[in-house]
C-alpha atoms as a PDB file:
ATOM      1  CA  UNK A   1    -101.190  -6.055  -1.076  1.00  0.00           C
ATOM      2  CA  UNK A   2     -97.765  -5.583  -3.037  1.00  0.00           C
ATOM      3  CA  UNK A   3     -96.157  -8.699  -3.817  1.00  0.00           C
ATOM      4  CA  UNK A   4     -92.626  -9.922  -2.183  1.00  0.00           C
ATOM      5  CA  UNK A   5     -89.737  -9.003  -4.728  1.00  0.00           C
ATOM      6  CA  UNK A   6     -86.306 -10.345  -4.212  1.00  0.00           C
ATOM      7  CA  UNK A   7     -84.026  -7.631  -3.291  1.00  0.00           C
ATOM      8  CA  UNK A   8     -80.780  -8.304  -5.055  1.00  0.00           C
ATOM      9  CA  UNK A   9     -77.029  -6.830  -3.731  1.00  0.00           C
ATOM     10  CA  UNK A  10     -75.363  -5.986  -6.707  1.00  0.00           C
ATOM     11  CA  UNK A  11     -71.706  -7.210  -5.046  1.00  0.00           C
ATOM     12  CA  UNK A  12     -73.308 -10.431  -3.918  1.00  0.00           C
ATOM     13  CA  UNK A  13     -74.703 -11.575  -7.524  1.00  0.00           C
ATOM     14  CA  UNK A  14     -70.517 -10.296  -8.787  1.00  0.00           C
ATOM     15  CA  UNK A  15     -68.933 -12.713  -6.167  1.00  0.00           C
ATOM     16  CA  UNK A  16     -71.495 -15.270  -7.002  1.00  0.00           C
ATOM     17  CA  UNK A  17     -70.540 -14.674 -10.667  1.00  0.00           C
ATOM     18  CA  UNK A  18     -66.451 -14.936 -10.118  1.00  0.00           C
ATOM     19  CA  UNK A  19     -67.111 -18.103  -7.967  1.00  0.00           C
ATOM     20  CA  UNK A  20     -68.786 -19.812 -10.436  1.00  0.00           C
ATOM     21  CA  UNK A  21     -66.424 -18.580 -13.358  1.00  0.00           C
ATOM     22  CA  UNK A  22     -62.811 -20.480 -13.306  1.00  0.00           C
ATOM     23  CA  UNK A  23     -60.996 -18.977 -16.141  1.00  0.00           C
ATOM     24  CA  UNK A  24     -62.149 -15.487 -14.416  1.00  0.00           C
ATOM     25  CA  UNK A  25     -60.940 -16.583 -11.278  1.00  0.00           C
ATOM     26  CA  UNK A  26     -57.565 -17.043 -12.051  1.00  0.00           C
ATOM     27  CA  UNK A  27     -57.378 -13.974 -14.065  1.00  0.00           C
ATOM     28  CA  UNK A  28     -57.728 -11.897 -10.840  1.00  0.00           C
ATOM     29  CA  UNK A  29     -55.574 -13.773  -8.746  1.00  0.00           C
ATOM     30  CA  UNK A  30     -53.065 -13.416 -11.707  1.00  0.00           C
ATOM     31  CA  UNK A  31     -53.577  -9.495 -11.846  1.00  0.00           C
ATOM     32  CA  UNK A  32     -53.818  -8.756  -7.913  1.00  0.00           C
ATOM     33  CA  UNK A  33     -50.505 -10.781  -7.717  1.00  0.00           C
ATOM     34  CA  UNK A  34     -48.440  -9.606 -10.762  1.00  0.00           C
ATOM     35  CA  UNK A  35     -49.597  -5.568  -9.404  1.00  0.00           C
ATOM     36  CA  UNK A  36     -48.305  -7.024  -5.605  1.00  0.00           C
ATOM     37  CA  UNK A  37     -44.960  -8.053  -6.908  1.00  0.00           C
ATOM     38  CA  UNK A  38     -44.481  -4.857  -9.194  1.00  0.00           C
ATOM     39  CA  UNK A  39     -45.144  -2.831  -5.988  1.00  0.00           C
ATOM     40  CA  UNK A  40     -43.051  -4.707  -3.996  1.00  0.00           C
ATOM     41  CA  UNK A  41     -40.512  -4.600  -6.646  1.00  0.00           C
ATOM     42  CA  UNK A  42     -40.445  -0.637  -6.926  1.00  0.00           C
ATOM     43  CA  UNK A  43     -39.934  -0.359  -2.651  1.00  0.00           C
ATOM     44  CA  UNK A  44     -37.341  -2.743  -2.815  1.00  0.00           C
ATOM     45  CA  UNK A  45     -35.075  -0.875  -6.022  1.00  0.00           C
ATOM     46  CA  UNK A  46     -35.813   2.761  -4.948  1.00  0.00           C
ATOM     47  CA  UNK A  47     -34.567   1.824  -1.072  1.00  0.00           C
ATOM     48  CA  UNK A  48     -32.057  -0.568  -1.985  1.00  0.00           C
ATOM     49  CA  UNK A  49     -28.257   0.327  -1.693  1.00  0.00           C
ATOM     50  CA  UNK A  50     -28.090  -1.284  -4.999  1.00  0.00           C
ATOM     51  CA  UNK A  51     -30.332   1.523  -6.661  1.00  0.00           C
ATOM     52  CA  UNK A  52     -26.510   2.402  -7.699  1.00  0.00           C
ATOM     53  CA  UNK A  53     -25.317   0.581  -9.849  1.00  0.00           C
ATOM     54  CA  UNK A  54     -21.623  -0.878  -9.781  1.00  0.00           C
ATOM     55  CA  UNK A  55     -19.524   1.235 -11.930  1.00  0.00           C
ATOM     56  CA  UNK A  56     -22.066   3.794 -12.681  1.00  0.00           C
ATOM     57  CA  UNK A  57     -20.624   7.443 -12.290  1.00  0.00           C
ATOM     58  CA  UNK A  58     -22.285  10.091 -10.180  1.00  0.00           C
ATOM     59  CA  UNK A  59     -21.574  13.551 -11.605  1.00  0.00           C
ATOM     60  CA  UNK A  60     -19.926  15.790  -9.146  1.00  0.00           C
ATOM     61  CA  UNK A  61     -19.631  19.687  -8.558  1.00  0.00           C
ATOM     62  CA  UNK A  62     -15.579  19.558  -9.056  1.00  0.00           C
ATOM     63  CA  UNK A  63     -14.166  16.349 -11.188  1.00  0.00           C
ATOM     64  CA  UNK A  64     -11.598  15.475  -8.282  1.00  0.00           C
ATOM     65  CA  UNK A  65      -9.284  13.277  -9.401  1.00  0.00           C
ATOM     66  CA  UNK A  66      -7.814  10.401  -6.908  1.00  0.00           C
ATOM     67  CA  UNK A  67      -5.819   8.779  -9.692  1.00  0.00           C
ATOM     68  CA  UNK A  68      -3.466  12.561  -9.287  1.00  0.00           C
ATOM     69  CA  UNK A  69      -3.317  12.486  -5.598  1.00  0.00           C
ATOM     70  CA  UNK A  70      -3.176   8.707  -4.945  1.00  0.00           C
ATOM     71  CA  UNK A  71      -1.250   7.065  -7.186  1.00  0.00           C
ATOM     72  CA  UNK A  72       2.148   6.647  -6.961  1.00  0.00           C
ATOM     73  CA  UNK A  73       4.767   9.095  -7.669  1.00  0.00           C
ATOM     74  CA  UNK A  74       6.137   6.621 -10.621  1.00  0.00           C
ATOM     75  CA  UNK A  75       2.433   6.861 -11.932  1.00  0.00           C
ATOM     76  CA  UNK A  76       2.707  11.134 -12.272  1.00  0.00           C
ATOM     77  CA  UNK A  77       0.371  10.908  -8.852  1.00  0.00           C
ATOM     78  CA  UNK A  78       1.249  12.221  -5.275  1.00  0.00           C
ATOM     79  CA  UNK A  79       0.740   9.270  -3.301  1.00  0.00           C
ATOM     80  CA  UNK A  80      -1.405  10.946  -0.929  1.00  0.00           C
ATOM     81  CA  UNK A  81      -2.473   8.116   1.758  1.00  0.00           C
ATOM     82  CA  UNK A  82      -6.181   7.559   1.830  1.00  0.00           C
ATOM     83  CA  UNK A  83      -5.858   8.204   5.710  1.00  0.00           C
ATOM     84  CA  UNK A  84      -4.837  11.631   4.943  1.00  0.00           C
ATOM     85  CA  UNK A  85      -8.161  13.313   3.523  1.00  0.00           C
ATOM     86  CA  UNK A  86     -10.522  10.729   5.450  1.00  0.00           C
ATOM     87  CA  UNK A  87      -9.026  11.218   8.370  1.00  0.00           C
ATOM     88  CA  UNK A  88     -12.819   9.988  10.241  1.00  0.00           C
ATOM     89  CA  UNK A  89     -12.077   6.786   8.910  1.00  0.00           C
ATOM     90  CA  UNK A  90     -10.024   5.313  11.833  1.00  0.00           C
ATOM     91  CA  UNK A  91     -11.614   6.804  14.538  1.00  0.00           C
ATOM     92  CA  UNK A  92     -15.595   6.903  13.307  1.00  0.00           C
ATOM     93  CA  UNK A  93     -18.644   5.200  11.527  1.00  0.00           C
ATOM     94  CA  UNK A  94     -17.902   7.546   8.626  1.00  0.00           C
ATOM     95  CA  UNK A  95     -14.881   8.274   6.812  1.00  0.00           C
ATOM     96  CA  UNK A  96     -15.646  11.733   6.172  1.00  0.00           C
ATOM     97  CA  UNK A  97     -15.210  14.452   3.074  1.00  0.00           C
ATOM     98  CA  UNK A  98     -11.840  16.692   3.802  1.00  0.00           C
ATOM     99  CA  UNK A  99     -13.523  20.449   4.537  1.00  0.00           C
ATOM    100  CA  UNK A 100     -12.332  23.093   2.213  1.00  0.00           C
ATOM    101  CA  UNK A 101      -9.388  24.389   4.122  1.00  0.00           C
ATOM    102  CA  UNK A 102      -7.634  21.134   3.594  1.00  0.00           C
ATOM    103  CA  UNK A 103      -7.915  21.110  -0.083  1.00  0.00           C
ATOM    104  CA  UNK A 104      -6.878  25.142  -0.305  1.00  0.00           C
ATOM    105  CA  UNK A 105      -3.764  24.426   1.913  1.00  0.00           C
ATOM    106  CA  UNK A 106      -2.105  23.077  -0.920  1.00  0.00           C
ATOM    107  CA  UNK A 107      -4.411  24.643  -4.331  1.00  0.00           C
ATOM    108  CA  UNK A 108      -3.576  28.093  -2.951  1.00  0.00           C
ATOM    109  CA  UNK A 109      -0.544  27.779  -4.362  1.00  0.00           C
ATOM    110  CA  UNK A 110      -0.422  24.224  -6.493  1.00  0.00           C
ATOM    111  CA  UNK A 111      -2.022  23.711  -9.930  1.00  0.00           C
ATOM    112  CA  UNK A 112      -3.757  27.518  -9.504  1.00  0.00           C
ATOM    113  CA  UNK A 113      -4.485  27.946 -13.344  1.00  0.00           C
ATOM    114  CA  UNK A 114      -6.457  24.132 -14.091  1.00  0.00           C
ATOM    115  CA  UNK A 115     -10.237  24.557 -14.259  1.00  0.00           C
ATOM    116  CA  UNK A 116     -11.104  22.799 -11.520  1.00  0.00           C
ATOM    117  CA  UNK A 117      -8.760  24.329  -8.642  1.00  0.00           C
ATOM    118  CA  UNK A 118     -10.419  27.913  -9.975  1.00  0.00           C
ATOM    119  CA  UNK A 119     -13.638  26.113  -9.087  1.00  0.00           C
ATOM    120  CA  UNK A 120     -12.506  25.036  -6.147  1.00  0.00           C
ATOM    121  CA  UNK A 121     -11.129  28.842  -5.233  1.00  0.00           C
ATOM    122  CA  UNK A 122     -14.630  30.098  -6.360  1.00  0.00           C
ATOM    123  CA  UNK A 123     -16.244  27.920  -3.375  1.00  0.00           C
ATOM    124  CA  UNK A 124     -13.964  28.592  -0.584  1.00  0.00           C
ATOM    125  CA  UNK A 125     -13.736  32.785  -1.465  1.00  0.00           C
ATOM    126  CA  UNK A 126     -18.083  32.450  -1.648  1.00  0.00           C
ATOM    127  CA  UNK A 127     -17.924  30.519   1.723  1.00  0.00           C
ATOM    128  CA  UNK A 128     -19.949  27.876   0.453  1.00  0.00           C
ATOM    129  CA  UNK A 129     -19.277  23.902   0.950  1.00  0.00           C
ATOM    130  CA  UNK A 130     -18.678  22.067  -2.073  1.00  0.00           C
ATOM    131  CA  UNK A 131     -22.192  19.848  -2.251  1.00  0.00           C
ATOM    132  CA  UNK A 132     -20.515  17.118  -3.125  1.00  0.00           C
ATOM    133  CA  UNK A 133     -23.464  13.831  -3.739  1.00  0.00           C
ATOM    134  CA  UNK A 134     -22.712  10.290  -2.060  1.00  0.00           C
ATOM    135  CA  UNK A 135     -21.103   7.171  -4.150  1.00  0.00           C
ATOM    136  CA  UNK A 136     -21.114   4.855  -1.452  1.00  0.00           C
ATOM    137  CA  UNK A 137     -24.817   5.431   0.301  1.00  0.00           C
ATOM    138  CA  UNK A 138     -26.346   2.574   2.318  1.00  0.00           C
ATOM    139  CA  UNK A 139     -29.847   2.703   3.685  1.00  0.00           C
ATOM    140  CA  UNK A 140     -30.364   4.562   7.247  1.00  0.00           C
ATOM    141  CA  UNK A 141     -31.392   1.009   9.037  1.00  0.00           C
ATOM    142  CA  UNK A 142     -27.423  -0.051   8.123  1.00  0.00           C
ATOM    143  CA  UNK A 143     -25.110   0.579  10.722  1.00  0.00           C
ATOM    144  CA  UNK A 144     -21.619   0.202   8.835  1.00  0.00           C
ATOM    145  CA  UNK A 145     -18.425   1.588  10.710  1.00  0.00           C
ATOM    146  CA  UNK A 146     -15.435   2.705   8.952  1.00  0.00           C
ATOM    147  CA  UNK A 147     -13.256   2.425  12.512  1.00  0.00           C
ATOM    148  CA  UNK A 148     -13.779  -0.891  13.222  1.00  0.00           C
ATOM    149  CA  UNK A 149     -12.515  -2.125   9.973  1.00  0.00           C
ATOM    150  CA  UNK A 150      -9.645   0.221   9.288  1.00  0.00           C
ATOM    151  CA  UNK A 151      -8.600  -0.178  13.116  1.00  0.00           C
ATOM    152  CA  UNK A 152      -8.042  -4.430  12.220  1.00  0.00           C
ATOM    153  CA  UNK A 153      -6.906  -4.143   8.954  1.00  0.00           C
ATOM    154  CA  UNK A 154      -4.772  -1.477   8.767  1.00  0.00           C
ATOM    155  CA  UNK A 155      -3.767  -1.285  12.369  1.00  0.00           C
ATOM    156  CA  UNK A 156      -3.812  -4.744  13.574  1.00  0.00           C
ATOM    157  CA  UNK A 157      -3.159  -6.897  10.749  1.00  0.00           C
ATOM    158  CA  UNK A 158      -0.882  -3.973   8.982  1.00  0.00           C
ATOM    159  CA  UNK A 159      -2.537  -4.284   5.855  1.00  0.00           C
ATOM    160  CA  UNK A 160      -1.716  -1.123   3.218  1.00  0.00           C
ATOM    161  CA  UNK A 161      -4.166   1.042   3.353  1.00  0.00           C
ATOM    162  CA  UNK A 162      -5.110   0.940  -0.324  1.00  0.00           C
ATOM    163  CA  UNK A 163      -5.800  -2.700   0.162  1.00  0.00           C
ATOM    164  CA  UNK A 164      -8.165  -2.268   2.796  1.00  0.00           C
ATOM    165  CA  UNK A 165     -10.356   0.637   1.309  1.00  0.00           C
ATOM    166  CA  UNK A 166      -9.965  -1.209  -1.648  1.00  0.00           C
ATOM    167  CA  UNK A 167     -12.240  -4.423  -0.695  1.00  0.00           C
ATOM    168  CA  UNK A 168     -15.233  -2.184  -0.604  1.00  0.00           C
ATOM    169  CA  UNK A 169     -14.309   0.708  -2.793  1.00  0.00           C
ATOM    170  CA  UNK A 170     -12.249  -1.284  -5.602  1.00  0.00           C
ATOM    171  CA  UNK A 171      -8.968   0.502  -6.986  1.00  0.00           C
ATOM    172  CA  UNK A 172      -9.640   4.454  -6.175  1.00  0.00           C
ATOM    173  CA  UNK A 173      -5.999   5.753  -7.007  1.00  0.00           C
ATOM    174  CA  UNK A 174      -7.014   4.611 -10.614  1.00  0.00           C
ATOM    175  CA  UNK A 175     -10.000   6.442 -10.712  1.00  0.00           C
ATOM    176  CA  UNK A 176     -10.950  10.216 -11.091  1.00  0.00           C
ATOM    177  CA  UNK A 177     -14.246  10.917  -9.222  1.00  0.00           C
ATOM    178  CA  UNK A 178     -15.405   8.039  -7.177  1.00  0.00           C
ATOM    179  CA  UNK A 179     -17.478   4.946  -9.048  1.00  0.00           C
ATOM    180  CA  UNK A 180     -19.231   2.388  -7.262  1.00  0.00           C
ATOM    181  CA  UNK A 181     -17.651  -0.890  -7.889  1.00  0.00           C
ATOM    182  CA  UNK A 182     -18.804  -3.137  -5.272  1.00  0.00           C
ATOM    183  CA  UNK A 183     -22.791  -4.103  -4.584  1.00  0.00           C
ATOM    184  CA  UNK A 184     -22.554  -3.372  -0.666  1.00  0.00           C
ATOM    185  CA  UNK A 185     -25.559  -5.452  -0.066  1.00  0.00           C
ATOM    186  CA  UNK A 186     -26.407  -7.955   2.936  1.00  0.00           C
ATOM    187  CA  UNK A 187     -25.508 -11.225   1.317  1.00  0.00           C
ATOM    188  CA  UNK A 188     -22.163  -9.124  -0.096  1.00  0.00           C
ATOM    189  CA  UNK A 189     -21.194  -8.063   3.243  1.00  0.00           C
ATOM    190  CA  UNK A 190     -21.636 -11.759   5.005  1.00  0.00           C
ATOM    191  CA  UNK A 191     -20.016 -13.145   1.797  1.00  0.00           C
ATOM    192  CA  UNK A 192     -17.091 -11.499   3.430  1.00  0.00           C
ATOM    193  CA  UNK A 193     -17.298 -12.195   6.663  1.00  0.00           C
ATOM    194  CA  UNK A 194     -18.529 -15.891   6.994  1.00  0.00           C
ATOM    195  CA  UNK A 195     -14.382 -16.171   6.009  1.00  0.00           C
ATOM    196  CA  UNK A 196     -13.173 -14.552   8.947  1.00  0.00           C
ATOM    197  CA  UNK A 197     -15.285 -16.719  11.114  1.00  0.00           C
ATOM    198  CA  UNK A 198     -12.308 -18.521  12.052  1.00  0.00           C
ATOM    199  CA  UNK A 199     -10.157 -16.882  14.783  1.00  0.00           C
ATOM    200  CA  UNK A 200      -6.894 -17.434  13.196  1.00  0.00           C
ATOM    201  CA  UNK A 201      -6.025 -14.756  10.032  1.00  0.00           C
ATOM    202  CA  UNK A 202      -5.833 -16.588   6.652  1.00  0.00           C
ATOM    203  CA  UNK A 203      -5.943 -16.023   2.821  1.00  0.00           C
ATOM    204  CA  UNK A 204      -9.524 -14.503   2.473  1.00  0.00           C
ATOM    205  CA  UNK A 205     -12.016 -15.881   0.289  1.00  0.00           C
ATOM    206  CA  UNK A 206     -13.821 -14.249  -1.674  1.00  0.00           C
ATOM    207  CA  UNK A 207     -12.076 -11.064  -0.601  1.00  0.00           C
ATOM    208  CA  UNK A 208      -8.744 -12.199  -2.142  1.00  0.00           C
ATOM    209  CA  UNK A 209     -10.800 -11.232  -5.587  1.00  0.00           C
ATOM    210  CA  UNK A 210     -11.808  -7.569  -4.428  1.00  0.00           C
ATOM    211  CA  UNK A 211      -7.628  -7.095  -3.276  1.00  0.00           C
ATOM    212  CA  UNK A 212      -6.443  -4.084  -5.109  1.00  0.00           C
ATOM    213  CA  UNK A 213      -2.628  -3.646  -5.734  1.00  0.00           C
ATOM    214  CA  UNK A 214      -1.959  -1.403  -3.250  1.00  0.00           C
ATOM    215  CA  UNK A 215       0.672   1.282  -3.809  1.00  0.00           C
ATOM    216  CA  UNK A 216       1.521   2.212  -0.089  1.00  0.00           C
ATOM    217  CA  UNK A 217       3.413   0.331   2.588  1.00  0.00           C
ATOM    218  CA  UNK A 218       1.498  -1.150   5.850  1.00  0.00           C
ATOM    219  CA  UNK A 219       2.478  -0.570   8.900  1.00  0.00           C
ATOM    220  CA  UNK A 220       3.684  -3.485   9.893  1.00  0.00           C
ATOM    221  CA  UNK A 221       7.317  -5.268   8.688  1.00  0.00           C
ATOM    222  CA  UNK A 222       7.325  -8.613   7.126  1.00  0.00           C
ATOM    223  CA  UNK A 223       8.411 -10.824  10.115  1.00  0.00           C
ATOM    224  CA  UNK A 224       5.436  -9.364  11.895  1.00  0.00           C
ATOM    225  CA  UNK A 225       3.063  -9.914   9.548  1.00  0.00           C
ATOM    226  CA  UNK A 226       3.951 -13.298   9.000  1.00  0.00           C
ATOM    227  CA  UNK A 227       3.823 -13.887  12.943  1.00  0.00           C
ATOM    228  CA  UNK A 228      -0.419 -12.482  12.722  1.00  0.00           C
ATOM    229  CA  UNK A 229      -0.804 -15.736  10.668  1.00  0.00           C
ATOM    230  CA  UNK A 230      -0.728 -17.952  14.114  1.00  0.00           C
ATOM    231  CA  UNK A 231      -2.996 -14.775  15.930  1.00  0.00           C
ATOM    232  CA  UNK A 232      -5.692 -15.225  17.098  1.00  0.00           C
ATOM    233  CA  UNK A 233      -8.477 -11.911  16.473  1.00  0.00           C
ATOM    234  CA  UNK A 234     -11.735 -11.610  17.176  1.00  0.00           C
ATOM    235  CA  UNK A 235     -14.189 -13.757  14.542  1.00  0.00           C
ATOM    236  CA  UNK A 236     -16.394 -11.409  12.213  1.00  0.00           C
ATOM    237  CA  UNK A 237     -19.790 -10.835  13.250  1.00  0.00           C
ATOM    238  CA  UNK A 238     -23.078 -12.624  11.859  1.00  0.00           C
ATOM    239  CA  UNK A 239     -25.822 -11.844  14.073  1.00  0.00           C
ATOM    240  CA  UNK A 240     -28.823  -9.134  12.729  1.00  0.00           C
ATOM    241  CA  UNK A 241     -27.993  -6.608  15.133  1.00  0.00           C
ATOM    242  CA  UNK A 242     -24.598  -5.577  14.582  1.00  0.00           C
ATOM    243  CA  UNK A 243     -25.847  -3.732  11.493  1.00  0.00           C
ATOM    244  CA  UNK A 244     -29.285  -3.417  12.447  1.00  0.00           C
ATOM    245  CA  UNK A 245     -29.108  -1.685  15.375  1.00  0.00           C
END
């Protein structure tokens, strides 16, 4: 008759050997966790609106220049209002790029020589849109409106319009292609509006540091701006789903 022989699992006698050895121990629970938070760490920067740095340039097809059409006239600029090229912004969630036919109503005749414009010319005679890449970018599970803002800033409350786009967008008629100069992130976005919790308007803080010195006029005169100051509007939203929708 054979004798008995202890079968051995190979797995069992490892575990057995890792339970028994501290020092190993902790080296695995040091590794598993150090690879979970590097993982974690890569979903979070490749999704996250802040992959974008603040003031880092994205190249673009045509170096549009705000500072020339934005600025003031005192400035060598045209004083274009914001309003103007994104029209979308009052009246939708997106602000919206000007199409083509807006840009040639003027460049068929203005500043026809300069590099760019012939650029420009070379995309509108080819039919083609200019593929022009996104600054400001948030993640698809953001709902962010552009109406809703503009409508009680700039319509409401009278505010210039420079001022407005400004808080989010920092001082565009100073720039030539758009940078990024604000982190548009959660916390950033409630850091804003935890100070328009109260119903009554007041000096915003912290968005009294984003103010830009707006070149344009707002709609409203001085007597009735002064009169919002006692008016009551409608407090800022902090529950999930108004962005998460």
């Amino acid at each position: 008759m054979a004798s008995d022989s202890t079968i051995t699992n190979p797995l069992c006698d490892l575990a057995i050997s890792i339970q028994k050895n501290q020092a190993l121990r902790y080296f695995i629970a040091r590794y598993f966790l150090l690879h979970r938070v590097i993982f974690y760490a890569v979903i979070l920067i490749t999704l996250s609106p802040t992959t974008l740095l603040a003031d880092e340039t994205v190249e673009q097809p045509i170096q549009f220049t705000h500072k020339r059409h934005a600025a003031p006239v005192e400035e060598d600029g045209h004083a274009i209002n914001c309003l103007y090229c994104h029209t979308y912004a009052r009246r939708s969630a997106v602000a919206g790029i000007p199409p083509l036919a807006k840009c040639m109503g003027c460049h068929r005749y203005i500043a026809t020589d300069k590099d760019e414009i012939k650029k420009l010319t070379r995309y509108w005679e080819s039919g083609k849109t200019i593929p022009w890449k996104k600054v400001h970018d948030l993640p698809d599970f953001v709902y962010f409106t552009h109406e809703r803002h503009i409508q009680r800033f700039v319509f409401q409350e009278g505010q210039p319009v420079q001022q407005v786009c400004g808080y989010c967008h920092g001082d565009v008629k100073t720039m030539t292609v758009a940078d990024r100069k604000r982190p548009l992130t959660m916390g950033w976005c409630l850091s804003c509006h935890e100070q328009f919790e109260d119903p009554l308007v007041h000096a915003p803080s912290p968005a009294e540091d984003w103010k830009v010195v707006a070149s344009d006029k707002g709609l409203m005169s001085a007597a009735q701006t002064e009169a919002l100051q006692t008016t009551k509007r409608n407090p800022a939203p902090s529950d999930c789903w108004e962005c998460h929708k």
